[in-house]
PDB file of N, CA and C in Angstrom:
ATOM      1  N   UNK A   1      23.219 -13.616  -0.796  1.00  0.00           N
ATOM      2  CA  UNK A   1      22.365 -12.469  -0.602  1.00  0.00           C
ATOM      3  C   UNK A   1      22.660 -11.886   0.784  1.00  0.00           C
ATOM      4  N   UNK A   2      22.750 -10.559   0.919  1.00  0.00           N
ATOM      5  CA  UNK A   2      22.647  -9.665   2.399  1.00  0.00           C
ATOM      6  C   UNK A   2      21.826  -9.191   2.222  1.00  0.00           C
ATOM      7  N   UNK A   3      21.829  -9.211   4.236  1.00  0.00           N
ATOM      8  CA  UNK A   3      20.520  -8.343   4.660  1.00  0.00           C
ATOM      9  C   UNK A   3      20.405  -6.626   3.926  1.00  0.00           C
ATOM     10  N   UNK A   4      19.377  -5.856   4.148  1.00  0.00           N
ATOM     11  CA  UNK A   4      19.321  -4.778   3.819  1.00  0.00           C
ATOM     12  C   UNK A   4      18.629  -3.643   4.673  1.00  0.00           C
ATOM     13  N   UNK A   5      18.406  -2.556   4.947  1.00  0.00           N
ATOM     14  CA  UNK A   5      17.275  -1.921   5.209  1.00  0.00           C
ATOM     15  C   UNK A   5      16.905  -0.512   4.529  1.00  0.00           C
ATOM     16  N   UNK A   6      15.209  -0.777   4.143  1.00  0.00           N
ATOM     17  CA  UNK A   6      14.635  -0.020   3.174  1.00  0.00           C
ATOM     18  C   UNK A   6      13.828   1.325   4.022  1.00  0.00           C
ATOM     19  N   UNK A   7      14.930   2.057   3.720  1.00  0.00           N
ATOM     20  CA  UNK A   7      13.793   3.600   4.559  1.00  0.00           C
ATOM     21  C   UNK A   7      13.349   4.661   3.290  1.00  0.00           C
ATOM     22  N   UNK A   8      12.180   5.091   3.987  1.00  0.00           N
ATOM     23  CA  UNK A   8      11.826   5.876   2.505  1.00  0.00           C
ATOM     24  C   UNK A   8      11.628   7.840   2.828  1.00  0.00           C
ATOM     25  N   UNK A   9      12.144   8.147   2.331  1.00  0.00           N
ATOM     26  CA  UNK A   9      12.638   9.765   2.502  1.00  0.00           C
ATOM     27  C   UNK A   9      11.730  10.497   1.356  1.00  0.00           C
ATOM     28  N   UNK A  10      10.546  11.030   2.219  1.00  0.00           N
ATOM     29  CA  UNK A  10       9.735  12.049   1.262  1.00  0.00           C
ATOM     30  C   UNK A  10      10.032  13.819   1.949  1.00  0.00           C
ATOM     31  N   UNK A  11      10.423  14.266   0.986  1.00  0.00           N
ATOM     32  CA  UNK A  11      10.424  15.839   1.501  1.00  0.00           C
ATOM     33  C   UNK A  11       9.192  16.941   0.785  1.00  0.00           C
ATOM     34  N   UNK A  12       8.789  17.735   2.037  1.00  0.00           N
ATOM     35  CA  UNK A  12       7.933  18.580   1.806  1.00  0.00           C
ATOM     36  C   UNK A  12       8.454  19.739   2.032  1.00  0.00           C
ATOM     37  N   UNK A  13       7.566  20.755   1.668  1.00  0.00           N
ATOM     38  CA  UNK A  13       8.089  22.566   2.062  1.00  0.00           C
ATOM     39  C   UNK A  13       6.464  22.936   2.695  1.00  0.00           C
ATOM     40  N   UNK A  14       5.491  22.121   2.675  1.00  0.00           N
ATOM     41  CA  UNK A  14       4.370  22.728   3.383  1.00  0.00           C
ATOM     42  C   UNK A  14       3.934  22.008   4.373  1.00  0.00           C
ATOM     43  N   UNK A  15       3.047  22.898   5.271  1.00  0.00           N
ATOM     44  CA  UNK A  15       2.724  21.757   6.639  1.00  0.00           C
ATOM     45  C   UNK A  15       1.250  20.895   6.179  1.00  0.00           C
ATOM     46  N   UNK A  16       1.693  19.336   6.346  1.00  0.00           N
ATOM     47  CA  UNK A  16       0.210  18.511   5.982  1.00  0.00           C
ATOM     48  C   UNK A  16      -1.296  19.284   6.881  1.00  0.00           C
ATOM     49  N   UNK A  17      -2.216  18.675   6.397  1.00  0.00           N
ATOM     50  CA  UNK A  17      -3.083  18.761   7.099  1.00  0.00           C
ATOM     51  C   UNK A  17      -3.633  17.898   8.519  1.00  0.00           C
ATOM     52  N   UNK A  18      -3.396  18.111   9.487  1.00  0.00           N
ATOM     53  CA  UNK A  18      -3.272  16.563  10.422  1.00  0.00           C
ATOM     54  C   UNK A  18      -4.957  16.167  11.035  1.00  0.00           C
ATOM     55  N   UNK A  19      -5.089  15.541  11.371  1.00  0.00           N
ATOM     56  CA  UNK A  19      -6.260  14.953  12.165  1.00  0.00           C
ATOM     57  C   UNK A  19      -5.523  14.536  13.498  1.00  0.00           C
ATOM     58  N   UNK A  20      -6.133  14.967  14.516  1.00  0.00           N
ATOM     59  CA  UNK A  20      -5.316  14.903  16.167  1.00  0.00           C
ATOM     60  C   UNK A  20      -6.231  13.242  16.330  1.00  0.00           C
ATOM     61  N   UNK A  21      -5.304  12.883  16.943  1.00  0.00           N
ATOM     62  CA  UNK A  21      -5.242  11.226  17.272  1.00  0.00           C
ATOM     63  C   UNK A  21      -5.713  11.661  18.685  1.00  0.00           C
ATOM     64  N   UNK A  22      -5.170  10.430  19.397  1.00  0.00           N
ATOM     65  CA  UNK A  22      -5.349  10.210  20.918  1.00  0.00           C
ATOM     66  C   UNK A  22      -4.051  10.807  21.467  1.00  0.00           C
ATOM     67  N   UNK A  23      -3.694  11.597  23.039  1.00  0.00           N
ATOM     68  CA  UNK A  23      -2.756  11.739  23.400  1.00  0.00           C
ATOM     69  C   UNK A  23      -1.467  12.802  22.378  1.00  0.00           C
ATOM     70  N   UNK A  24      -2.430  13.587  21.616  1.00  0.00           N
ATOM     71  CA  UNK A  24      -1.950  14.645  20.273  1.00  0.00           C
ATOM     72  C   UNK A  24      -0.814  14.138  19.680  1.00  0.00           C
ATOM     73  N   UNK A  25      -1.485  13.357  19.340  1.00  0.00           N
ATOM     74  CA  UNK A  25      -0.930  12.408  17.909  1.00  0.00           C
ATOM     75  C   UNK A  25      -1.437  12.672  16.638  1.00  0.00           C
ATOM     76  N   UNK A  26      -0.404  13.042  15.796  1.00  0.00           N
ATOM     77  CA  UNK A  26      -1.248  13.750  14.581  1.00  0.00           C
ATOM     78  C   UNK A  26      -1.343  12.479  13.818  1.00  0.00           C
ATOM     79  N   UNK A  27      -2.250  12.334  12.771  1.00  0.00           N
ATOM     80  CA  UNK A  27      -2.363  11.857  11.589  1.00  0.00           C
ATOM     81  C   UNK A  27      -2.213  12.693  10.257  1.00  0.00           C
ATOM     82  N   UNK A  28      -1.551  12.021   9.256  1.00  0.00           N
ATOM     83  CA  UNK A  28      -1.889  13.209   7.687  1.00  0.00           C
ATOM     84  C   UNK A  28      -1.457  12.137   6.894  1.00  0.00           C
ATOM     85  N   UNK A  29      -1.669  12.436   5.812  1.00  0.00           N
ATOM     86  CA  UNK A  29      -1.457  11.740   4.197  1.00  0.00           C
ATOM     87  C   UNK A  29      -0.680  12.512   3.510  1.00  0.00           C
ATOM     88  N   UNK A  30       0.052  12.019   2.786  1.00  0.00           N
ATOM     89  CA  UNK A  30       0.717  13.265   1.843  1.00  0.00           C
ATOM     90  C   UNK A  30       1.130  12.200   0.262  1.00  0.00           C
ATOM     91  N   UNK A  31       0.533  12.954  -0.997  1.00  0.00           N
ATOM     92  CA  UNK A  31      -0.164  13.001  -2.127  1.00  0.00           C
ATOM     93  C   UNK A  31       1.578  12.651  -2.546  1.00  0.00           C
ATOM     94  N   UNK A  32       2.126  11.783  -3.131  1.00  0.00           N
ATOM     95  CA  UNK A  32       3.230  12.111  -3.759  1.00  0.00           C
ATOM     96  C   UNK A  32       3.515  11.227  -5.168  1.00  0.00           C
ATOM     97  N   UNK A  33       3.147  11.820  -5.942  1.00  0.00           N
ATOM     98  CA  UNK A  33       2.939  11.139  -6.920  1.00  0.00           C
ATOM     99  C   UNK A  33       2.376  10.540  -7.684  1.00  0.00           C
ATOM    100  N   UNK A  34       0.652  10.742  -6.972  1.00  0.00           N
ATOM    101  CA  UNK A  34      -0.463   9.937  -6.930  1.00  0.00           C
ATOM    102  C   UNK A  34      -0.240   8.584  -6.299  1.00  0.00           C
ATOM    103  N   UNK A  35       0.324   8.612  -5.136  1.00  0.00           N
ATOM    104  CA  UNK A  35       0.661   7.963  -3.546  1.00  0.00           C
ATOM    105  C   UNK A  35       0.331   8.136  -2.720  1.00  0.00           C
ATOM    106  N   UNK A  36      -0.538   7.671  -2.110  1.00  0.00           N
ATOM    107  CA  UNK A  36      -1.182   8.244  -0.780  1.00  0.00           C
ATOM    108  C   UNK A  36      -0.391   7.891   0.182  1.00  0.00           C
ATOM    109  N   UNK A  37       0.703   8.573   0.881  1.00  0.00           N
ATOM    110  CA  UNK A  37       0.989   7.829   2.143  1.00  0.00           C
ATOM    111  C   UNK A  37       0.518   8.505   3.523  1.00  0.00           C
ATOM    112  N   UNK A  38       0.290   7.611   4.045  1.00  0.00           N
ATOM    113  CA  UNK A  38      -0.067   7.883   5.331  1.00  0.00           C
ATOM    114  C   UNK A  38       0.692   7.481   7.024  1.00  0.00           C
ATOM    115  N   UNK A  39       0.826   9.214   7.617  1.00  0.00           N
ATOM    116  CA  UNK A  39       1.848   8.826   8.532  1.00  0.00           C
ATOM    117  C   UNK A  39       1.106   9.408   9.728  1.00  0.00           C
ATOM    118  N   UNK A  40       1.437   8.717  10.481  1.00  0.00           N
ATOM    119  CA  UNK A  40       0.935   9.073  12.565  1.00  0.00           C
ATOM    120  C   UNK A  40       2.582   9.613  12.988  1.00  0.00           C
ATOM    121  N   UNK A  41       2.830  10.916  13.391  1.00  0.00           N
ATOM    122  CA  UNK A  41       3.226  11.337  14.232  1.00  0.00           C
ATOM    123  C   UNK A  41       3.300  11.885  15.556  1.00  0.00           C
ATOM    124  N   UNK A  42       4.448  11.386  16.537  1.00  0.00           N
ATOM    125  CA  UNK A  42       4.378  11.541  17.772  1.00  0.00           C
ATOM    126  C   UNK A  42       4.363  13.388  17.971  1.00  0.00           C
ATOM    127  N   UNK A  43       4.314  13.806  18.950  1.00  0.00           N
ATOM    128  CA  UNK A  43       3.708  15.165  19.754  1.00  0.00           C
ATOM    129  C   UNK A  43       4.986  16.347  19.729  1.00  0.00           C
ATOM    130  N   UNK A  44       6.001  15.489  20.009  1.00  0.00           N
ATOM    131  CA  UNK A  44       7.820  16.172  19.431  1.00  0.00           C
ATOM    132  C   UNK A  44       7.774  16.135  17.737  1.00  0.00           C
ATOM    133  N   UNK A  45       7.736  15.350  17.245  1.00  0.00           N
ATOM    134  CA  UNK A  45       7.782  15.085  16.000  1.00  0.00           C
ATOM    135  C   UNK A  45       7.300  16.183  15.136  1.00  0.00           C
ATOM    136  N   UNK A  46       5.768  15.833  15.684  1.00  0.00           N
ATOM    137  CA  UNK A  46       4.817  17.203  14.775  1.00  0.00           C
ATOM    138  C   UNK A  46       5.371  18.614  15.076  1.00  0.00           C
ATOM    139  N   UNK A  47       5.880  18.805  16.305  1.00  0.00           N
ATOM    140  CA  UNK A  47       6.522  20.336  16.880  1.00  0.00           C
ATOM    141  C   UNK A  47       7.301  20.532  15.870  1.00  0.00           C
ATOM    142  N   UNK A  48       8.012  19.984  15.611  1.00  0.00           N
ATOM    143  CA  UNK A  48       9.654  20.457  14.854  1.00  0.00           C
ATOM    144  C   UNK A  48       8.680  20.702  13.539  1.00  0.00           C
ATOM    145  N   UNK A  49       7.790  20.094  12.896  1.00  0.00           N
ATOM    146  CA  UNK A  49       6.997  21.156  11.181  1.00  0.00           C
ATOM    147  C   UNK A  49       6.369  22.194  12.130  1.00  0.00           C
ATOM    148  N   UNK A  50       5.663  22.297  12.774  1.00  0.00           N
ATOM    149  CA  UNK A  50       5.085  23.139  13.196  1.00  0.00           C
ATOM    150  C   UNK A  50       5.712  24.547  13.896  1.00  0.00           C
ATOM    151  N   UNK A  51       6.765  23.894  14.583  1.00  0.00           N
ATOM    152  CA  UNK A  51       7.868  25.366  14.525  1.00  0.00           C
ATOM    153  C   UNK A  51       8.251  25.609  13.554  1.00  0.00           C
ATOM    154  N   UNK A  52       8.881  24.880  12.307  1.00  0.00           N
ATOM    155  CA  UNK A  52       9.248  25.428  11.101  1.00  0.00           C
ATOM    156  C   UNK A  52       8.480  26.165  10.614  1.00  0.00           C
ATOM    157  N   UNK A  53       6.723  25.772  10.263  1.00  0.00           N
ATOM    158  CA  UNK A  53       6.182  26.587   9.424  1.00  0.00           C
ATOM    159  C   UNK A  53       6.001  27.799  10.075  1.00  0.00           C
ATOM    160  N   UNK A  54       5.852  28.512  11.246  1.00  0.00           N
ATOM    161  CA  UNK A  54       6.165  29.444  12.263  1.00  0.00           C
ATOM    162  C   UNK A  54       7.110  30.170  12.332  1.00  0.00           C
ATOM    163  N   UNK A  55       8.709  29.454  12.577  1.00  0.00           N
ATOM    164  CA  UNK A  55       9.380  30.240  12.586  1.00  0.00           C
ATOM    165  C   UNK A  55      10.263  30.912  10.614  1.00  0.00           C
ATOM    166  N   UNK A  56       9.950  30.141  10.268  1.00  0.00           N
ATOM    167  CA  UNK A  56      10.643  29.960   8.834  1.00  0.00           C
ATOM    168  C   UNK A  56      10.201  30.608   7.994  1.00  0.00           C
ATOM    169  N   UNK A  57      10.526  31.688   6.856  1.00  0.00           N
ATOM    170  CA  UNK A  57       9.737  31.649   5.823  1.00  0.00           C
ATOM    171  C   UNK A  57       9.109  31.223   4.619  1.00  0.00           C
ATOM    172  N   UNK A  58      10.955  30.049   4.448  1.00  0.00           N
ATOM    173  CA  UNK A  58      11.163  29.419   3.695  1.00  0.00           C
ATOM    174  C   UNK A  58      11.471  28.061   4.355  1.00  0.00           C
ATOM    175  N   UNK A  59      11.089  26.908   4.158  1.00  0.00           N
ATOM    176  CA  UNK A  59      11.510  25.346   5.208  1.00  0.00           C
ATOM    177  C   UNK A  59      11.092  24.194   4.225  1.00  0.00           C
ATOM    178  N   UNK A  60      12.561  23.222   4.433  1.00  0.00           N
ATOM    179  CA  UNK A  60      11.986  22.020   3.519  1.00  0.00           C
ATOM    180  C   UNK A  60      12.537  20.860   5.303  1.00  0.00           C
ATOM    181  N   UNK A  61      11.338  20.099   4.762  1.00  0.00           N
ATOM    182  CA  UNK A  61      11.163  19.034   5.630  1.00  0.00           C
ATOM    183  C   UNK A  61      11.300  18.000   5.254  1.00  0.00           C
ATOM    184  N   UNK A  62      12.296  16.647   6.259  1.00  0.00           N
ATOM    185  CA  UNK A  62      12.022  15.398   5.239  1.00  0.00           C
ATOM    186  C   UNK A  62      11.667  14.089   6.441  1.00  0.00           C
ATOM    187  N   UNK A  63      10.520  13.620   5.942  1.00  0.00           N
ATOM    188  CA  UNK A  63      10.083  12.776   6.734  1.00  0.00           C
ATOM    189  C   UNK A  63      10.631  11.433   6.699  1.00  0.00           C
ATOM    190  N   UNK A  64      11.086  10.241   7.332  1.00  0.00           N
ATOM    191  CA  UNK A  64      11.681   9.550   6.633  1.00  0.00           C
ATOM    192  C   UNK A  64      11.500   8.293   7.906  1.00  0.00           C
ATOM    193  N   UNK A  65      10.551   7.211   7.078  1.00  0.00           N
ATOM    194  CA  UNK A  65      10.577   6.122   7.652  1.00  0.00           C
ATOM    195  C   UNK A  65      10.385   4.793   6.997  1.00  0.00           C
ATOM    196  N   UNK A  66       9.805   3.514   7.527  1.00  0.00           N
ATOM    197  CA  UNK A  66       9.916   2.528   6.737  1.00  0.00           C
ATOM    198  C   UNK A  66       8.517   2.404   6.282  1.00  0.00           C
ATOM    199  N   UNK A  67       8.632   1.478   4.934  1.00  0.00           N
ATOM    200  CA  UNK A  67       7.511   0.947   4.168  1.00  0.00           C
ATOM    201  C   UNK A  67       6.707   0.282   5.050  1.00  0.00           C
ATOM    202  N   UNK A  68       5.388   0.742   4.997  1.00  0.00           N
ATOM    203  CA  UNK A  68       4.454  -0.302   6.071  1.00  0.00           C
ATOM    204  C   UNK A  68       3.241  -0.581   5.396  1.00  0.00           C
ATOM    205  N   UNK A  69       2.781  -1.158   5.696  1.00  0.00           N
ATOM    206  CA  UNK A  69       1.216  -1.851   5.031  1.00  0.00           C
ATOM    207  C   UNK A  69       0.911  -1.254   3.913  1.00  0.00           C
ATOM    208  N   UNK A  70       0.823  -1.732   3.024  1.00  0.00           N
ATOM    209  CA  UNK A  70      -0.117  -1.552   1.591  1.00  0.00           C
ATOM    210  C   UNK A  70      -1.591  -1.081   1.621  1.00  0.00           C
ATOM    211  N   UNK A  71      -1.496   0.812   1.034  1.00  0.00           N
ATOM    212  CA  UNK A  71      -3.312   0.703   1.469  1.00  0.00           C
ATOM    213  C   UNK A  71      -3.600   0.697  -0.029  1.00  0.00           C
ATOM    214  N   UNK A  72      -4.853   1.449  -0.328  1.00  0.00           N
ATOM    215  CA  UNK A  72      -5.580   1.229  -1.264  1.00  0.00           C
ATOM    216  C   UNK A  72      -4.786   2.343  -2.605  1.00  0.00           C
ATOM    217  N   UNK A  73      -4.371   3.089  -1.987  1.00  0.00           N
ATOM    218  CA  UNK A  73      -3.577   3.917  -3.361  1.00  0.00           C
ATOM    219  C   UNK A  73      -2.355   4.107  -2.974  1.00  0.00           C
ATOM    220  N   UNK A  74      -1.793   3.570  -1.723  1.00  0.00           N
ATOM    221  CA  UNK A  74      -0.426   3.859  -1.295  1.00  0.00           C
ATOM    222  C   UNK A  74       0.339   3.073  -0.455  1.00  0.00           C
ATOM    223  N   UNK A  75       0.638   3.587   0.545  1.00  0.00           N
ATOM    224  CA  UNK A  75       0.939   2.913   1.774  1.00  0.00           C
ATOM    225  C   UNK A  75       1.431   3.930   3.237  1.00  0.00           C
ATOM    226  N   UNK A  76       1.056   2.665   4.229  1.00  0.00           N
ATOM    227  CA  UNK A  76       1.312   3.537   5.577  1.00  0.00           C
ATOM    228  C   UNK A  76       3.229   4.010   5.771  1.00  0.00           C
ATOM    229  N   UNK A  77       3.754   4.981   5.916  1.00  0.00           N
ATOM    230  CA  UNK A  77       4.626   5.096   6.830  1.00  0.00           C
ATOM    231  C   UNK A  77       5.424   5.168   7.754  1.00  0.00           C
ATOM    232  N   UNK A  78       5.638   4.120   8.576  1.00  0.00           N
ATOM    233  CA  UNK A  78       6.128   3.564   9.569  1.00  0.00           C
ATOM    234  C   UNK A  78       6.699   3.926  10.374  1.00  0.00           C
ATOM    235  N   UNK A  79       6.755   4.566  11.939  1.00  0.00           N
ATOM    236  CA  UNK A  79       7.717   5.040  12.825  1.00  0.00           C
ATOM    237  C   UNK A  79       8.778   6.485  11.537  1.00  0.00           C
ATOM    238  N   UNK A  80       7.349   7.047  11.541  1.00  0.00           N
ATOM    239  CA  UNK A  80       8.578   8.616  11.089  1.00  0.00           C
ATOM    240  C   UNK A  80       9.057   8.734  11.821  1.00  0.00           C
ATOM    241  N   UNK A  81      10.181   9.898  11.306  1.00  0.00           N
ATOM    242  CA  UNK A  81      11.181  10.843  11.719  1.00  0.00           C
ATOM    243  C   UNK A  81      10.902  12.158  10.538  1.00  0.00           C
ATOM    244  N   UNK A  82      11.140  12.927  11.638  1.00  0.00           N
ATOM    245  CA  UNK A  82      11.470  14.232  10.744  1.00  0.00           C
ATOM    246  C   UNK A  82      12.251  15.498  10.964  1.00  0.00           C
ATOM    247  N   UNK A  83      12.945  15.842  10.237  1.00  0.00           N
ATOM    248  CA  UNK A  83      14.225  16.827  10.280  1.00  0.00           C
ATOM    249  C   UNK A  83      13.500  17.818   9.410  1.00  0.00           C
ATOM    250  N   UNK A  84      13.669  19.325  10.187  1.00  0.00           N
ATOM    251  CA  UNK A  84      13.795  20.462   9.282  1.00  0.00           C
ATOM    252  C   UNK A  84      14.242  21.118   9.297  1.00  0.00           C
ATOM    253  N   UNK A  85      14.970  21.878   7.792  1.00  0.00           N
ATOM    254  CA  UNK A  85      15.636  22.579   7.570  1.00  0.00           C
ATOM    255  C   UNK A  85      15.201  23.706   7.042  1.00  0.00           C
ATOM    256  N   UNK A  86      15.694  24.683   7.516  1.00  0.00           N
ATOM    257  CA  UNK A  86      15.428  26.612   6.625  1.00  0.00           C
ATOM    258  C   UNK A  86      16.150  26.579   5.662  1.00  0.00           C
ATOM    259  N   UNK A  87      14.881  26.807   4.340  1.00  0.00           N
ATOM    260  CA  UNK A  87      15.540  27.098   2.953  1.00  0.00           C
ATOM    261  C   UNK A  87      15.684  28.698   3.161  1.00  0.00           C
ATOM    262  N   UNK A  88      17.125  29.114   3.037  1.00  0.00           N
ATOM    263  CA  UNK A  88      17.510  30.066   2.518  1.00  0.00           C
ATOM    264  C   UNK A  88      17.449  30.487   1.085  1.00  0.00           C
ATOM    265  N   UNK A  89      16.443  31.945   0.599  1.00  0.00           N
ATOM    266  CA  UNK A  89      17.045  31.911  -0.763  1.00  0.00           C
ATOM    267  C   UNK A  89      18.295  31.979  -1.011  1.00  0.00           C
ATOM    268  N   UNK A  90      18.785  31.589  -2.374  1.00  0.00           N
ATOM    269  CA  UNK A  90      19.427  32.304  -2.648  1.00  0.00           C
ATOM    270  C   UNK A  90      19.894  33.414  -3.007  1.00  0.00           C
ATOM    271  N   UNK A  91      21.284  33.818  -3.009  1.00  0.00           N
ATOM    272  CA  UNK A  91      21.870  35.380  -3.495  1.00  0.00           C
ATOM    273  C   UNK A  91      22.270  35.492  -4.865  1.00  0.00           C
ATOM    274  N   UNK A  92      21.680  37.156  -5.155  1.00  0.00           N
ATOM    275  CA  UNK A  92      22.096  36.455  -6.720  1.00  0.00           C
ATOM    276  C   UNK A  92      23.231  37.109  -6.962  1.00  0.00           C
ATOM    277  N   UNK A  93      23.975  36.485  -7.915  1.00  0.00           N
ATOM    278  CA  UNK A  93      25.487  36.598  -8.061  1.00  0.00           C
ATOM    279  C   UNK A  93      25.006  37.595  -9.306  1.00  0.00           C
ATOM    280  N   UNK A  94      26.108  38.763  -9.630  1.00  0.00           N
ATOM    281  CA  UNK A  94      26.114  39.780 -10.876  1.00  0.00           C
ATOM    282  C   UNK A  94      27.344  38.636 -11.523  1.00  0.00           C
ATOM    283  N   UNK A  95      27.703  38.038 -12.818  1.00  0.00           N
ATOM    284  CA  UNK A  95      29.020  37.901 -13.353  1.00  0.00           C
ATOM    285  C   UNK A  95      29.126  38.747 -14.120  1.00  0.00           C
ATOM    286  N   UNK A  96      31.016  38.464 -14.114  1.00  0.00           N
ATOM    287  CA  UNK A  96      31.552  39.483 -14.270  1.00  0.00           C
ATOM    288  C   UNK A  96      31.263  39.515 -15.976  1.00  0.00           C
ATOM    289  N   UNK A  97      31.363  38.375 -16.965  1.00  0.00           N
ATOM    290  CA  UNK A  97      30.764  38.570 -18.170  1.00  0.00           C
ATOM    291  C   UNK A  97      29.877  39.619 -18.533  1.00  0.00           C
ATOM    292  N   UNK A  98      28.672  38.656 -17.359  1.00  0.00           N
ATOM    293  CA  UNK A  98      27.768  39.928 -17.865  1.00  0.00           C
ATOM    294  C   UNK A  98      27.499  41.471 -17.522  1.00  0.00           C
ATOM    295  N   UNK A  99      28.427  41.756 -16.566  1.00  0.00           N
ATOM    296  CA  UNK A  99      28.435  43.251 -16.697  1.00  0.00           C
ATOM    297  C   UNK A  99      29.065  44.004 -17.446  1.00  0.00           C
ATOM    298  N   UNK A 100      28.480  45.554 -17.782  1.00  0.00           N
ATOM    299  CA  UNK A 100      29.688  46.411 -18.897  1.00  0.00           C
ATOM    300  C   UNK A 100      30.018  47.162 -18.303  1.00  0.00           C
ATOM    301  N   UNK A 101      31.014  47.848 -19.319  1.00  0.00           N
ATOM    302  CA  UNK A 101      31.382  49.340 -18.441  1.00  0.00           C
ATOM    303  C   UNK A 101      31.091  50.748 -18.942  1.00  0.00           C
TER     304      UNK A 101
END
C-alpha cells in the first residue's frame, strides 16, 4: 500500500454567504449535494471571491481543501484555497452547413 493525499475541489459561480469570525475571518457553508460543508477563510482568501463577484460578470470559483471533521450533514473543510477564474461566454459560431445562400 502507498501513501496518498485526499483534497477535495468544490466549485461555485456565486459568492457564499459568510459570517465574519475574529480578525475578518469569514465563515460559510456551501449546500452541495445535500452536504453541508463548512469552510473558515483567511482575509486574502475571501478577497480573491469577493473581487471576482465585483469585478466579473461571469466567475467560477474553486475552493479546494482537505476532508476535516465529520459534522452532522457534512463535513468541515480544511485549510482552503481558492482560485478564481472569469467565465467568459461563449461566441457563437454560424456553421457553414447551416447557412444558405
Amino acid at each position: 500500500m502507498i501513501a496518498g493525499k485526499l483534497e477535495i475541489t468544490i466549485k461555485i459561480n456565486e459568492l457564499p454567504q459568510p459570517k465574519d469570525i475574529e480578525n475578518g475571518w469569514q465563515h460559510f457553508d456551501l449546500d452541495c449535494d445535500r452536504q453541508i460543508i463548512s469552510a473558515t477563510a483567511k482575509v486574502k482568501i475571501w478577497k480573491k471571491l469577493t473581487d471576482a463577484a465585483s469585478n466579473y460578470s461571469q466567475w467560477v470559483g474553486a475552493i479546494v481543501g482537505k476532508l476535516g471533521q465529520q459534522a452532522e450533514q457534512g463535513f468541515v473543510l480544511e485549510k482552503p484555497n481558492i482560485q478564481v477564474f472569469e467565465r467568459k461566454p461563449k461566441a457563437e459560431t454560424t456553421s457553414a452547413l447551416g447557412a444558405t445562400s
